[in-house]
C-alpha atoms as a PDB file:
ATOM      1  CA  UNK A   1       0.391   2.433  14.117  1.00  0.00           C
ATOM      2  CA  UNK A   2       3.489   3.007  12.110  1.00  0.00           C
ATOM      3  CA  UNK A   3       7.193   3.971  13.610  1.00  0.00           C
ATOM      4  CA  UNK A   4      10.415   4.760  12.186  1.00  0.00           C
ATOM      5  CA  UNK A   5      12.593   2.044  14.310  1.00  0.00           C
ATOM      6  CA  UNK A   6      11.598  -1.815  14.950  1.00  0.00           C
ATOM      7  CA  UNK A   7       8.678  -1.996  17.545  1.00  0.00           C
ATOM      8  CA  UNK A   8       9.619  -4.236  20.804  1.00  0.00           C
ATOM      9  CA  UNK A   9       7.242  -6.933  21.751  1.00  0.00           C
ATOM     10  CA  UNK A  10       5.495  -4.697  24.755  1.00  0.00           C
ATOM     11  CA  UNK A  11       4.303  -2.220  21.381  1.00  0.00           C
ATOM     12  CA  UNK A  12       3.525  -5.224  19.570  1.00  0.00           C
ATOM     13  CA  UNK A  13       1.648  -6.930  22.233  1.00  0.00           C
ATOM     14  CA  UNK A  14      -0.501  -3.843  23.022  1.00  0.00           C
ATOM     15  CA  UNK A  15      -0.947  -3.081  19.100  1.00  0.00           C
ATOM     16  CA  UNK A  16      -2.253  -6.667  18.173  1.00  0.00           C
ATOM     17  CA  UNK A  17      -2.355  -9.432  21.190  1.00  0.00           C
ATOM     18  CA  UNK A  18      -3.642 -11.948  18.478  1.00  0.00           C
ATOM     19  CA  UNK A  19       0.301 -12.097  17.255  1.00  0.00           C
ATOM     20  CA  UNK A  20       1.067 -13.953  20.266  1.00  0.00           C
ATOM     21  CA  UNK A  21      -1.661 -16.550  21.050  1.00  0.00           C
ATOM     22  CA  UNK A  22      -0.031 -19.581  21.891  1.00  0.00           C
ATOM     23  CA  UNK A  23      -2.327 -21.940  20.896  1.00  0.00           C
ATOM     24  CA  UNK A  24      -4.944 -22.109  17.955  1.00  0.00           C
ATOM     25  CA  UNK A  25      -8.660 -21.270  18.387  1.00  0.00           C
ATOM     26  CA  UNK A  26     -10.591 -23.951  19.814  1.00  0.00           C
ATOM     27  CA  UNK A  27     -12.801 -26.205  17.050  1.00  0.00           C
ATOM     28  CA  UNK A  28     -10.413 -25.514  14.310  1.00  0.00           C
ATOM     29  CA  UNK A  29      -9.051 -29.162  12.467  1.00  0.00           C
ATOM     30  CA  UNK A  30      -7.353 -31.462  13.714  1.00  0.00           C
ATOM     31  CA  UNK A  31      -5.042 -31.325  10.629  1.00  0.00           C
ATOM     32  CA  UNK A  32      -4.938 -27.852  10.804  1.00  0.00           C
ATOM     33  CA  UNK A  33      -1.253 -26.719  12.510  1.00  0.00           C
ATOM     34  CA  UNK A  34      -1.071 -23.006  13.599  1.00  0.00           C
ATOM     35  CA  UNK A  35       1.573 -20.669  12.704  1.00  0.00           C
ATOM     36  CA  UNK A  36       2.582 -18.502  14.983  1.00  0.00           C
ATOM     37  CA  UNK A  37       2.960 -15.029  13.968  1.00  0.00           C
ATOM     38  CA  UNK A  38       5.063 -14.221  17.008  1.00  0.00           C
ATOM     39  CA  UNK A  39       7.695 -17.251  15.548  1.00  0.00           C
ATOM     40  CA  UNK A  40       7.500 -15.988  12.190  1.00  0.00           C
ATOM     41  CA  UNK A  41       8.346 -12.619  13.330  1.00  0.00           C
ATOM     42  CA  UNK A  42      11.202 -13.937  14.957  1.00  0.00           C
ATOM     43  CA  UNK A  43      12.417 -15.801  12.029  1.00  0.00           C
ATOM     44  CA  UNK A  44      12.411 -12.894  10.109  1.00  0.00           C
ATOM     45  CA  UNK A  45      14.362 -10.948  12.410  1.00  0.00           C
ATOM     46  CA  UNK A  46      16.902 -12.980  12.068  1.00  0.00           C
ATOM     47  CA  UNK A  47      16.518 -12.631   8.030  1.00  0.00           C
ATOM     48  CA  UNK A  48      16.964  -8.662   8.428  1.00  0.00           C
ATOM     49  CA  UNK A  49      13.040  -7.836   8.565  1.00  0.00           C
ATOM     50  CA  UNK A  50      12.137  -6.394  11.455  1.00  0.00           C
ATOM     51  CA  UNK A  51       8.092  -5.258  12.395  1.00  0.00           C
ATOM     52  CA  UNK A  52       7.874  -1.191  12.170  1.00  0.00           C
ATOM     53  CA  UNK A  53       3.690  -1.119  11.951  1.00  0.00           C
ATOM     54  CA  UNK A  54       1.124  -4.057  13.476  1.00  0.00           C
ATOM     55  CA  UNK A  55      -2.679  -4.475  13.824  1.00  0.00           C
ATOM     56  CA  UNK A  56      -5.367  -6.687  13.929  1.00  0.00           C
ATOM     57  CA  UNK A  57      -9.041  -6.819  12.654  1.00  0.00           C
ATOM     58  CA  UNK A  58     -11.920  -6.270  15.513  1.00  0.00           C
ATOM     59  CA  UNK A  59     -14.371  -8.799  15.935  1.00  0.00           C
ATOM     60  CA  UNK A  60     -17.976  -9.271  17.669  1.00  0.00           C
ATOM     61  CA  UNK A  61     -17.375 -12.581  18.416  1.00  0.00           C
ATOM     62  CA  UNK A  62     -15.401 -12.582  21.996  1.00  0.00           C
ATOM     63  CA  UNK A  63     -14.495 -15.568  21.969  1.00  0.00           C
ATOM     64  CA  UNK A  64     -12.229 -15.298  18.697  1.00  0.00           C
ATOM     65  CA  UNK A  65     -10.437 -12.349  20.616  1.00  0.00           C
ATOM     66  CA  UNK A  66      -6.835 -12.932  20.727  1.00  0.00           C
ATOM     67  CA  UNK A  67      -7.369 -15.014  17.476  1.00  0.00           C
ATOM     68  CA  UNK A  68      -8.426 -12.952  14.500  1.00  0.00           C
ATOM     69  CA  UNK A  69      -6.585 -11.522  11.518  1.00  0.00           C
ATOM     70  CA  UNK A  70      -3.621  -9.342  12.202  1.00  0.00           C
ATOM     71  CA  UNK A  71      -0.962  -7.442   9.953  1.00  0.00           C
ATOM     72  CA  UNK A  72       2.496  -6.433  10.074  1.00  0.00           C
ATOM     73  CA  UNK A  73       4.392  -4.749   8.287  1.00  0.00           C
ATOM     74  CA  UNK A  74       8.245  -5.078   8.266  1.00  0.00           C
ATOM     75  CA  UNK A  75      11.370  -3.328   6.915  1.00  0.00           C
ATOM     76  CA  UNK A  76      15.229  -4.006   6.588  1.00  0.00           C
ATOM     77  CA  UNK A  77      17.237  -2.075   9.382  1.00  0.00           C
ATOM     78  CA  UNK A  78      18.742  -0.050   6.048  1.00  0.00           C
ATOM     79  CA  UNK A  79      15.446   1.866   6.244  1.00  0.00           C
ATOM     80  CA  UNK A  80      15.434   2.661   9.284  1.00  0.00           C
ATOM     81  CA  UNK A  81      15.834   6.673   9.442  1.00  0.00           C
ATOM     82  CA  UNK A  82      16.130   6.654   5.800  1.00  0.00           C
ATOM     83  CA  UNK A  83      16.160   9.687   3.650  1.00  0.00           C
ATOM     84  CA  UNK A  84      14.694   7.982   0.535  1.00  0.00           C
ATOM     85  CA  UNK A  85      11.157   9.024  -0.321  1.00  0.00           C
ATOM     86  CA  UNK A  86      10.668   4.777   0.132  1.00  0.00           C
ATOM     87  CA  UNK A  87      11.252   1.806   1.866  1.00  0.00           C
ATOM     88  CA  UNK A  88      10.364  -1.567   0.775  1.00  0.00           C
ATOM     89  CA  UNK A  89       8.512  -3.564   3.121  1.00  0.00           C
ATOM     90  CA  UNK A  90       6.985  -7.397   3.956  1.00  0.00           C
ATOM     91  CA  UNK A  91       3.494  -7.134   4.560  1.00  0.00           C
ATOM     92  CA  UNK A  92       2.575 -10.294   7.132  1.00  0.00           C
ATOM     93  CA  UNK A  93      -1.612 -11.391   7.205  1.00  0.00           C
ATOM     94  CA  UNK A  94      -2.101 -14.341   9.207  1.00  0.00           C
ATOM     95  CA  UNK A  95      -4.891 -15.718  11.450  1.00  0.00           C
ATOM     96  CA  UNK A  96      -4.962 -18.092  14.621  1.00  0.00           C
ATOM     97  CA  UNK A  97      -8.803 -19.136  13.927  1.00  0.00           C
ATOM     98  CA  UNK A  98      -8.373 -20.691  10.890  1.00  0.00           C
ATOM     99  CA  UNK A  99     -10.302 -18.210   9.086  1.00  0.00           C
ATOM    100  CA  UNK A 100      -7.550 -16.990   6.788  1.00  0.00           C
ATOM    101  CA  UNK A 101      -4.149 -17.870   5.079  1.00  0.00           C
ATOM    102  CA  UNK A 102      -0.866 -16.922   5.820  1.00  0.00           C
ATOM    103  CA  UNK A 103       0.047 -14.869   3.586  1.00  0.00           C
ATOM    104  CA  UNK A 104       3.535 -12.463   2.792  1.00  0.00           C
ATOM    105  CA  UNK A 105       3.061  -9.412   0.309  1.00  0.00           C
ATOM    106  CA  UNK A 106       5.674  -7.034  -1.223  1.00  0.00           C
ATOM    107  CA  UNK A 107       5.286  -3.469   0.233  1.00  0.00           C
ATOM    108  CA  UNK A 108       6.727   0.016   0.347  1.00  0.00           C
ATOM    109  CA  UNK A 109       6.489   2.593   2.468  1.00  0.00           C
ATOM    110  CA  UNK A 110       6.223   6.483   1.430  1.00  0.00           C
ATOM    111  CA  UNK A 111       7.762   8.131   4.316  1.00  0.00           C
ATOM    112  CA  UNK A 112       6.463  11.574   3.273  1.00  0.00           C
ATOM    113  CA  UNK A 113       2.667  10.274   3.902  1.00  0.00           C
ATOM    114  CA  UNK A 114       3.029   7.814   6.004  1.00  0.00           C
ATOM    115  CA  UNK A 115       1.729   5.806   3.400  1.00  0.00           C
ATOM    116  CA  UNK A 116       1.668   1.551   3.406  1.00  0.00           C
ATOM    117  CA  UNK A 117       1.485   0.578  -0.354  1.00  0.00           C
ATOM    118  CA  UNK A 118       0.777  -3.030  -1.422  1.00  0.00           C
ATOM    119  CA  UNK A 119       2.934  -4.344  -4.003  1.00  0.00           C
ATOM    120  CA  UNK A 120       0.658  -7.007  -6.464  1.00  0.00           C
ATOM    121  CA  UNK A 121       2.348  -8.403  -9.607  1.00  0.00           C
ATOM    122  CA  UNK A 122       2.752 -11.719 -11.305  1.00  0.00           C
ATOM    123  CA  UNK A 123       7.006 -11.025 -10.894  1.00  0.00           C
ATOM    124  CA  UNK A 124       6.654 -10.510  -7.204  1.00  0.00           C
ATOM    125  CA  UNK A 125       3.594 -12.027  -6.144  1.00  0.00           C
ATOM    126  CA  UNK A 126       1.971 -12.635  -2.835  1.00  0.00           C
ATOM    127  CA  UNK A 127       3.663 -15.927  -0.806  1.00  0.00           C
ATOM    128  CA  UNK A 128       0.926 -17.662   0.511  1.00  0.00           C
ATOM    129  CA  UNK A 129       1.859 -20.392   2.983  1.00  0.00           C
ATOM    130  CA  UNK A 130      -0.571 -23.415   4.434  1.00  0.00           C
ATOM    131  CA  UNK A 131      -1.123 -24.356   8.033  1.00  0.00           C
ATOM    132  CA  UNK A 132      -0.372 -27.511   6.851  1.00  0.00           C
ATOM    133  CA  UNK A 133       2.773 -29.074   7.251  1.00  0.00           C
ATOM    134  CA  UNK A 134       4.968 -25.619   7.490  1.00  0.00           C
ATOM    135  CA  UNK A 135       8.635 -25.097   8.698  1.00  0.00           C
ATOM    136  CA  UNK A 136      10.907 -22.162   8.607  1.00  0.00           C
ATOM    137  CA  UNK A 137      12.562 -22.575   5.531  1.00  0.00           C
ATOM    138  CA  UNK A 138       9.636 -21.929   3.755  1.00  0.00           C
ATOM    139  CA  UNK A 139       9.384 -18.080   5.305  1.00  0.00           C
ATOM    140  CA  UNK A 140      13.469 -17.690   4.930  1.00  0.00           C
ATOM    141  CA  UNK A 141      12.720 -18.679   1.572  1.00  0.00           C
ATOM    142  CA  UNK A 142      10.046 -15.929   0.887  1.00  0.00           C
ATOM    143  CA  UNK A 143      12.290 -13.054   2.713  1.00  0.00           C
ATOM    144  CA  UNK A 144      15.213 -13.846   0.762  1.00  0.00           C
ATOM    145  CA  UNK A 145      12.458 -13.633  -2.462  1.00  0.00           C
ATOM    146  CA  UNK A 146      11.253 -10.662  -1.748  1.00  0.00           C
ATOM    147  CA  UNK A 147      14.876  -9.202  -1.319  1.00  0.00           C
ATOM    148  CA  UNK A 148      15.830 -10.010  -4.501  1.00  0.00           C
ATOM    149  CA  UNK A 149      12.615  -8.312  -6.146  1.00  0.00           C
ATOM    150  CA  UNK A 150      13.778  -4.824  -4.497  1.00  0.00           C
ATOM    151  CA  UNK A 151      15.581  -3.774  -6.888  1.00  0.00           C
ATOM    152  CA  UNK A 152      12.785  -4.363  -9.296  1.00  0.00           C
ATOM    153  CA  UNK A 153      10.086  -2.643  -7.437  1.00  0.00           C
ATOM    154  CA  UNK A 154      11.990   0.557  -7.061  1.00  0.00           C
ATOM    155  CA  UNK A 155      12.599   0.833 -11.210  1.00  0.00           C
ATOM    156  CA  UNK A 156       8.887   0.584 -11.558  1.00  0.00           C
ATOM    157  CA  UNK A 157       8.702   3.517  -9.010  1.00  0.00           C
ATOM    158  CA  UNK A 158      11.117   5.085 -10.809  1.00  0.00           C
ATOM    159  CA  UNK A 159       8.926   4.956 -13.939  1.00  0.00           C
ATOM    160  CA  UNK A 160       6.116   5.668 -12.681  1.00  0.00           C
ATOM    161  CA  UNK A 161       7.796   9.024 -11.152  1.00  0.00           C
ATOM    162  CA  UNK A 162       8.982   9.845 -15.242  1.00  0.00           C
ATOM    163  CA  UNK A 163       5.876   9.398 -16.620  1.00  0.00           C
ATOM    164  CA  UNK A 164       3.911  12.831 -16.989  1.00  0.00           C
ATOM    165  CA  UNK A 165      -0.032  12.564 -17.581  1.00  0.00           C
ATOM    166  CA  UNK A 166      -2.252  15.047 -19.192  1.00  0.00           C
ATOM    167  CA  UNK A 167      -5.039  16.480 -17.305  1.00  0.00           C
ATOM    168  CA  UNK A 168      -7.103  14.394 -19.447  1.00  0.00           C
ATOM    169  CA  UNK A 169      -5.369  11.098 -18.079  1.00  0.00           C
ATOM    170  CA  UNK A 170      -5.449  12.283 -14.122  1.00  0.00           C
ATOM    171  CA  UNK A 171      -9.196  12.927 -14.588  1.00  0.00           C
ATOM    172  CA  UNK A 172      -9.183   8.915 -16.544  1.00  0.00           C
ATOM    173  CA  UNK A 173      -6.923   7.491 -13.535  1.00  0.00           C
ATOM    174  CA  UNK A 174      -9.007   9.329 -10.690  1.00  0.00           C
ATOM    175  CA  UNK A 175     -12.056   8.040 -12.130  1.00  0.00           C
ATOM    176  CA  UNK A 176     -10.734   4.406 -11.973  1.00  0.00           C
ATOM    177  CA  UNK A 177      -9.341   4.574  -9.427  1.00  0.00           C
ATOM    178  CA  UNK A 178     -12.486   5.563  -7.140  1.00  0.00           C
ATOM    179  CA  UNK A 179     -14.509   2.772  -8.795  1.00  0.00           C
ATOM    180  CA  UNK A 180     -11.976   0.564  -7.272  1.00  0.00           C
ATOM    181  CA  UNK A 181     -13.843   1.680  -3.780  1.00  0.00           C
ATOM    182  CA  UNK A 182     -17.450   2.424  -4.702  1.00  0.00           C
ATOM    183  CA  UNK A 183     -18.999   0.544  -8.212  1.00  0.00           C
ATOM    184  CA  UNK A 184     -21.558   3.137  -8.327  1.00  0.00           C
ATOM    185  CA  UNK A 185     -22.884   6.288  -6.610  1.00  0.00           C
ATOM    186  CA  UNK A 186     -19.530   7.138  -5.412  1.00  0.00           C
ATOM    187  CA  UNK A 187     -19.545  10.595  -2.966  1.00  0.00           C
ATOM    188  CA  UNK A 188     -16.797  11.875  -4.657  1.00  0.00           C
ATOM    189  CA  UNK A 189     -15.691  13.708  -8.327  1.00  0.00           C
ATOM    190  CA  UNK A 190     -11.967  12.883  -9.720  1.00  0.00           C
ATOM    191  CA  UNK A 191     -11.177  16.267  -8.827  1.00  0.00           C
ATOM    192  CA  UNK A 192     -12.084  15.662  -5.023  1.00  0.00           C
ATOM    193  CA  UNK A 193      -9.407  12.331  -4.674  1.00  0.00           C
ATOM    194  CA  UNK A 194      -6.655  13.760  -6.730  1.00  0.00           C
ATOM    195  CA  UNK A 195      -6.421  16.517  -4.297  1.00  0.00           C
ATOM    196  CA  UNK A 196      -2.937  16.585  -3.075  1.00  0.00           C
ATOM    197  CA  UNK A 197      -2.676  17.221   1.008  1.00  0.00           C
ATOM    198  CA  UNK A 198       1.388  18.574   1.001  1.00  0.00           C
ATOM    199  CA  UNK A 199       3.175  20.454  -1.325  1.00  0.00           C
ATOM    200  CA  UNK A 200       5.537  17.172  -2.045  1.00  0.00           C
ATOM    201  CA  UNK A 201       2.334  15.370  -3.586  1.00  0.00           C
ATOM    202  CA  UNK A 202       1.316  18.853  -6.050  1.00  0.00           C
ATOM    203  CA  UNK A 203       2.490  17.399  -9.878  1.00  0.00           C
ATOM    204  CA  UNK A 204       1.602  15.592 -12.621  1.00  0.00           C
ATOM    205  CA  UNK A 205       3.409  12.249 -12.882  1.00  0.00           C
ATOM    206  CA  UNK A 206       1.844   8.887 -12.081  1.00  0.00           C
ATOM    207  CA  UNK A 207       3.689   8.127  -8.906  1.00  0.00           C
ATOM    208  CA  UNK A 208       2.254  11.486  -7.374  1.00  0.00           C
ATOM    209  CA  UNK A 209      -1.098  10.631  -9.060  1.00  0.00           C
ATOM    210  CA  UNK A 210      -1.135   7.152  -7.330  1.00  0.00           C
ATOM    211  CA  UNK A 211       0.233   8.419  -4.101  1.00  0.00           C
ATOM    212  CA  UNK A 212      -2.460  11.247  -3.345  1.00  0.00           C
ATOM    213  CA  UNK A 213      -5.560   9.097  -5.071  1.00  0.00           C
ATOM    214  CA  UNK A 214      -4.072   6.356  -2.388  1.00  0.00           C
ATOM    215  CA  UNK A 215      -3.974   8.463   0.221  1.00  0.00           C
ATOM    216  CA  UNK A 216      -7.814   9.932  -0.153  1.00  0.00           C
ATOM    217  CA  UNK A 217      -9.472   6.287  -0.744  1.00  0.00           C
ATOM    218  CA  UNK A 218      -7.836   4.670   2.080  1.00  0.00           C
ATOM    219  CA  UNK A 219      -7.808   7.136   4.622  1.00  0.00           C
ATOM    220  CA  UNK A 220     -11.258   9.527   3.702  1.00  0.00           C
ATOM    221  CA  UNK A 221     -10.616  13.114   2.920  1.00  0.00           C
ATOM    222  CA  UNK A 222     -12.577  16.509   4.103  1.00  0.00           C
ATOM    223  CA  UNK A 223     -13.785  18.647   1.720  1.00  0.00           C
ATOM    224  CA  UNK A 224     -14.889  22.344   3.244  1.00  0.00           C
ATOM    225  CA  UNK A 225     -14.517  21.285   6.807  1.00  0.00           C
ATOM    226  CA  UNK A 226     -17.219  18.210   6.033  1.00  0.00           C
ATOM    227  CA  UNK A 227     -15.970  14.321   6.164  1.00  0.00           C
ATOM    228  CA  UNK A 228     -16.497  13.095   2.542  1.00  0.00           C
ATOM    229  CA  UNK A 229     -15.033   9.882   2.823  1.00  0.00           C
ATOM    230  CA  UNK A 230     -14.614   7.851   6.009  1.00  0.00           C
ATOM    231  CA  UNK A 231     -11.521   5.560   6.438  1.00  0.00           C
ATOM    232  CA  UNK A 232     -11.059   2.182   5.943  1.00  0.00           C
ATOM    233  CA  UNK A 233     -10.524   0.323   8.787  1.00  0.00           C
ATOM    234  CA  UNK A 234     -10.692  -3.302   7.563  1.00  0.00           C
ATOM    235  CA  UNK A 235      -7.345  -5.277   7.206  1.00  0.00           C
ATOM    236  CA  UNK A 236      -9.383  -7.421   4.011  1.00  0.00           C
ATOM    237  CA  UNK A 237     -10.503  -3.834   2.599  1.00  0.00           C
ATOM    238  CA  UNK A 238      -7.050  -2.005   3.208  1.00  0.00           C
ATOM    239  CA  UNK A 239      -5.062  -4.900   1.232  1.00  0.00           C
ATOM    240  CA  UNK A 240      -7.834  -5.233  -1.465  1.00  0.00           C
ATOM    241  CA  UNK A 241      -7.995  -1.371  -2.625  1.00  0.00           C
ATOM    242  CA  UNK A 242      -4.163  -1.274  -2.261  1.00  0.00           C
ATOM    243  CA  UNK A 243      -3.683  -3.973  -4.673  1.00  0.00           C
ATOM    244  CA  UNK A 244      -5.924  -3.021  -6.982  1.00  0.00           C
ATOM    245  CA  UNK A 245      -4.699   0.550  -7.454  1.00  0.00           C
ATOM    246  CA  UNK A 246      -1.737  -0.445  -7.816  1.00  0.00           C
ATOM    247  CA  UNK A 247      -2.776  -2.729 -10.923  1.00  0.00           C
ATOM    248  CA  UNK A 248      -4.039   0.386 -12.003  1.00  0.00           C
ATOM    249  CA  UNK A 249      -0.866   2.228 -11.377  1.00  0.00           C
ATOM    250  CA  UNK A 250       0.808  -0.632 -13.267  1.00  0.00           C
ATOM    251  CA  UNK A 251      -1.603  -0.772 -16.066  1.00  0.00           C
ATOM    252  CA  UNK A 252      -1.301   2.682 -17.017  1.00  0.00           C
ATOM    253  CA  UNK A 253       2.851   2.335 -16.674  1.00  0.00           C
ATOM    254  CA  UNK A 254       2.345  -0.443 -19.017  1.00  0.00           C
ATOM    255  CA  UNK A 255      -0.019   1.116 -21.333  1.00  0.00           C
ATOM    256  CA  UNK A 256       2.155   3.996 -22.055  1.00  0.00           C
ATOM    257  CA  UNK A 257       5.304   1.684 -22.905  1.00  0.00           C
END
């Protein structure tokens, strides 16, 4: 669940309890120390990021309930109500179980979709923090990091919005980019996931390419009034086909330098 303003901790409590278990799952190390999402999000409120979208993963187990992977996403107050077409975000993963890292990713957010991008390159790469031995500093550290890459992100957008591609290279980019979903038998053409859903997505550059291929993998797409594609649901899945189409985004960028 997304929102244009900061959520309060009632929304975030009913979006994702996990955020704000006070105490690790029971079994995990004794070295292991938890970090507490609901502190961290608190830290980086008072670093200018504030949470706009949460979640967490859904488990069989009921015991990890109140445990398990969650995500936020957070943006500066500056974006709040913004008329750019983006908004850089933080993207927060964390677990209480000791199943997963704690991890911060660069993000951005296309208003006109409602789309959450992941952001996945060797200049602003993923901050990946242990449950061992961690302290504040370490996450004021990685917001004022991923501050400073801003202004880098949004010239690659800005290139990737300049470059045109041939029909030729849509129909190459839509074919890659589904067999970052599906490695065979796929249930649907190039034609079928460059398909823009709003006049704002119809051209030919690669940011609109990326945006609407985006858009069909990770949320499923209808095709004569018949589901063709189902959603993805899982937080692991979401971030995984993010980043890599948006190595494939960056590849082609690259590639035509």
């Amino acid at each position: 669940m997304e929102f244009t303003n900061t959520l309060t901790e009632i929304d975030l409590r009913s979006l994702a309890p996990s955020i704000f278990a006070d105490h690790a799952f029971e079994g995990v190390s004794s070295k292991y120390k938890m970090i507490s999402s609901a502190h961290v999000i608190e830290t980086m409120g008072q670093e200018g990021w504030h949470p706009v979208m949460a979640g967490e993963q859904r488990v069989l187990d009921a015991n990890r309930r109140g445990f398990q992977k969650h995500l936020i996403r957070l943006r500066q107050e500056s974006y709040f109500g913004s008329e750019r077409e983006v908004a850089p975000e933080i993207v927060l993963t964390n677990t209480h179980d000791a199943t997963g890292a704690f991890i911060l990713r660069a993000g951005l957010f296309r208003f006109v979709c409602g789309n959450g991008l992941i952001v996945t390159t060797t200049r602003y790469a993923e901050v990946r923090i242990r449950h061992f031995g961690f302290d504040d500093d370490q996450v004021k550290i990685a917001c004022e990091h991923f501050a400073r890459s801003v202004p880098a992100i949004a010239e690659q957008v800005d290139q990737m919005r300049e470059l045109g591609l041939t029909e030729t290279q849509r129909i190459r980019f839509g074919r890659k980019a589904i067999a970052c979903r599906w490695d065979t038998d796929a249930p649907i053409t190039p034609d079928i996931v460059l398909r823009p859903r709003r006049a704002a997505d119809c051209g030919n550059d690669l940011w609109q390419t990326f945006n609407v291929a985006q858009e069909n993998l990770l949320r499923g797409c209808v095709v004569d009034g018949q589901p063709k594609i189902r959603r993805i649901q899982s937080i692991d899945s979401t971030i995984a086909l993010n980043t890599q189409l948006w190595h494939l985004a960056s590849r082609t960028l690259a590639r035509s330098r």
